[in-house]
C-alpha atoms as a PDB file:
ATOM      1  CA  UNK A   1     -20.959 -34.603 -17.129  1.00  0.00           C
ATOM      2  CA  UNK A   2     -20.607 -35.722 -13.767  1.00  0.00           C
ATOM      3  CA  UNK A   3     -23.720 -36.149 -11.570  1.00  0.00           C
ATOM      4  CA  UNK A   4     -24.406 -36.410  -8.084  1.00  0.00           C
ATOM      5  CA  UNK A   5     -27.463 -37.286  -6.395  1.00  0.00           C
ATOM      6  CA  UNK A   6     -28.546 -35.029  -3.664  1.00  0.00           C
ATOM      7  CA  UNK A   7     -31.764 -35.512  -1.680  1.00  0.00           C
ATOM      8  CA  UNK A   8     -33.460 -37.339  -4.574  1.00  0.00           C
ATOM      9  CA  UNK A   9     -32.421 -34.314  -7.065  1.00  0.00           C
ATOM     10  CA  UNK A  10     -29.708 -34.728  -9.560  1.00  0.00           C
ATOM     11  CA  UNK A  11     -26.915 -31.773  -9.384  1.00  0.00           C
ATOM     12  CA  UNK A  12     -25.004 -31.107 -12.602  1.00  0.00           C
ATOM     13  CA  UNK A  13     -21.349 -30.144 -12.143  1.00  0.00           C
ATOM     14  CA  UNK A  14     -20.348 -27.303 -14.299  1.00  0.00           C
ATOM     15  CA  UNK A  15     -17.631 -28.023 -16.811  1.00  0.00           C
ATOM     16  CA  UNK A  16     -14.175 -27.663 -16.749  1.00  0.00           C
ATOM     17  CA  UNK A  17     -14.258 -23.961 -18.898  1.00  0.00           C
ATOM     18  CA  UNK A  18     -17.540 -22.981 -16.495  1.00  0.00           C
ATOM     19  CA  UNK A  19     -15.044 -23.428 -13.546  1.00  0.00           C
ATOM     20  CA  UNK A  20     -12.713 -21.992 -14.700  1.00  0.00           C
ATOM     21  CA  UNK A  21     -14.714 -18.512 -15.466  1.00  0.00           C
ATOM     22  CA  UNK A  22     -16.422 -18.515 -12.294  1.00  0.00           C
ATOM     23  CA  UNK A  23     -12.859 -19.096 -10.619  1.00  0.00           C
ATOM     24  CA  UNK A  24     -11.577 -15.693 -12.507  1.00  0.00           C
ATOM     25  CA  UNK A  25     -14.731 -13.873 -11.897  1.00  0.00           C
ATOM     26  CA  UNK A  26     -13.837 -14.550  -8.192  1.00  0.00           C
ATOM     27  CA  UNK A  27     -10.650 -13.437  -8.274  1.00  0.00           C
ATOM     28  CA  UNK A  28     -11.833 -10.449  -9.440  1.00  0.00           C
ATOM     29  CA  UNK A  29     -14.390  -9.771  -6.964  1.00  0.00           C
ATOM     30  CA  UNK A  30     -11.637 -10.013  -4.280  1.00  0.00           C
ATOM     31  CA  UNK A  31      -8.979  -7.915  -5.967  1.00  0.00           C
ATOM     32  CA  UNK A  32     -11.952  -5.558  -6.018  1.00  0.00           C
ATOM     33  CA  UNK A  33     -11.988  -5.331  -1.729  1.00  0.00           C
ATOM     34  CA  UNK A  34      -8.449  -4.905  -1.731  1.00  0.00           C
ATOM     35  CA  UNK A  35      -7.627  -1.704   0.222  1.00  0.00           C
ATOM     36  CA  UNK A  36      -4.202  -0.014  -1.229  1.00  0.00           C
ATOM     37  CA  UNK A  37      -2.362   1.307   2.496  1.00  0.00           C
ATOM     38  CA  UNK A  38      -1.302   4.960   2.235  1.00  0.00           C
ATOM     39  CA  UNK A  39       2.069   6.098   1.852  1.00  0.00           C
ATOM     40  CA  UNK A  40       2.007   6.664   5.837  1.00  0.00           C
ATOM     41  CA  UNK A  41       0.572   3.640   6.804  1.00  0.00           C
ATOM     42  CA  UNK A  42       3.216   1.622   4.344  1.00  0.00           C
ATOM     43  CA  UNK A  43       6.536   3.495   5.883  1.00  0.00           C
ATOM     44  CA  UNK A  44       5.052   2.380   9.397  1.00  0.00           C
ATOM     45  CA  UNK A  45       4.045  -1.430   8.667  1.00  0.00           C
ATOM     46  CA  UNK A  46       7.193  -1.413   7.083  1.00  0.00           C
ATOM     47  CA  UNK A  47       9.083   0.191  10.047  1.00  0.00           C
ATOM     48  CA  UNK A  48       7.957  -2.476  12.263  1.00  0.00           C
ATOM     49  CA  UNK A  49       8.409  -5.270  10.168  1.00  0.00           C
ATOM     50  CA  UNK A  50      12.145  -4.463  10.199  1.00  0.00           C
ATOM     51  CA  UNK A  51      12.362  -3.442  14.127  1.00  0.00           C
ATOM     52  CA  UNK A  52      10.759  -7.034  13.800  1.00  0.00           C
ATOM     53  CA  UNK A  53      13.489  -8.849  11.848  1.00  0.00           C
ATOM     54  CA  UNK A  54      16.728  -7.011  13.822  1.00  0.00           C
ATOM     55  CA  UNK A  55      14.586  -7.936  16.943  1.00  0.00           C
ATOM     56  CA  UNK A  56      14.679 -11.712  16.096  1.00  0.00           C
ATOM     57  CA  UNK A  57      18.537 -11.520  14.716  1.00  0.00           C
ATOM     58  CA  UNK A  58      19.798 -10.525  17.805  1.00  0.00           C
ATOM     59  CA  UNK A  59      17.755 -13.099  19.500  1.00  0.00           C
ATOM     60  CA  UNK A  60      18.798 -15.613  17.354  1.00  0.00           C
ATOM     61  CA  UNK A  61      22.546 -14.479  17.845  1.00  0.00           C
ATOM     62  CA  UNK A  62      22.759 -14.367  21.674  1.00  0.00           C
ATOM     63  CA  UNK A  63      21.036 -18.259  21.504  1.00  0.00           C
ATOM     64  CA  UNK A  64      23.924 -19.071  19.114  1.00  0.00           C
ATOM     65  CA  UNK A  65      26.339 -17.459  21.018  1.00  0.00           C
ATOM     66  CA  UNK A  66      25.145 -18.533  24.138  1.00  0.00           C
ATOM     67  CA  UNK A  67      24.884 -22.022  22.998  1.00  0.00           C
ATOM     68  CA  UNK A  68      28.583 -22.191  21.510  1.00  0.00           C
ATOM     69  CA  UNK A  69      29.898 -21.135  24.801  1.00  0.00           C
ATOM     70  CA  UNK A  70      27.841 -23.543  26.609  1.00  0.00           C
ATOM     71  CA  UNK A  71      28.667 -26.320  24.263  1.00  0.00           C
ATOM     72  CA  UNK A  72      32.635 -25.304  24.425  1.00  0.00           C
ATOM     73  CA  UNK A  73      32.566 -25.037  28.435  1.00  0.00           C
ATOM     74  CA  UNK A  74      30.647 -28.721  28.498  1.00  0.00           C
ATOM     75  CA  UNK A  75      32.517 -30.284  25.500  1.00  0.00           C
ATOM     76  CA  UNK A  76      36.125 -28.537  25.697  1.00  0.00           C
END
């Protein structure tokens, strides 16, 4: 067991099968605060993530459209 001194007091580290119970009980205790959205809320978060994504693929074609014009005008 590894120890480690700490203010003149010796702290055991749990083991490796300790840790790893703890580290599931954990998960469990957040999996327990998840909030599940409703139907509603769902359809709307995903609504804007894809107004979102067409937002940022025209953007990204008008740069690289823009760009291949200004690259053909400078280069020929």
């Amino acid at each position: 067991m590894a120890r480690k001194k700490i203010d003149g007091e010796v702290a055991v580290k749990p083991n490796v099968f300790m840790r790893i119970g703890m580290f599931i009980k954990q998960i469990i205790t957040e999996l327990r605060k998840v909030v599940t959205p409703t139907r509603k809320q769902l359809f709307f978060w995903s609504l804007g993530v894809f107004i979102f994504v067409v937002i940022l693929m025209i953007a990204v074609t008008a740069m690289d459209f823009g760009l291949g014009n200004l690259a053909f005008l400078i280069f020929g």
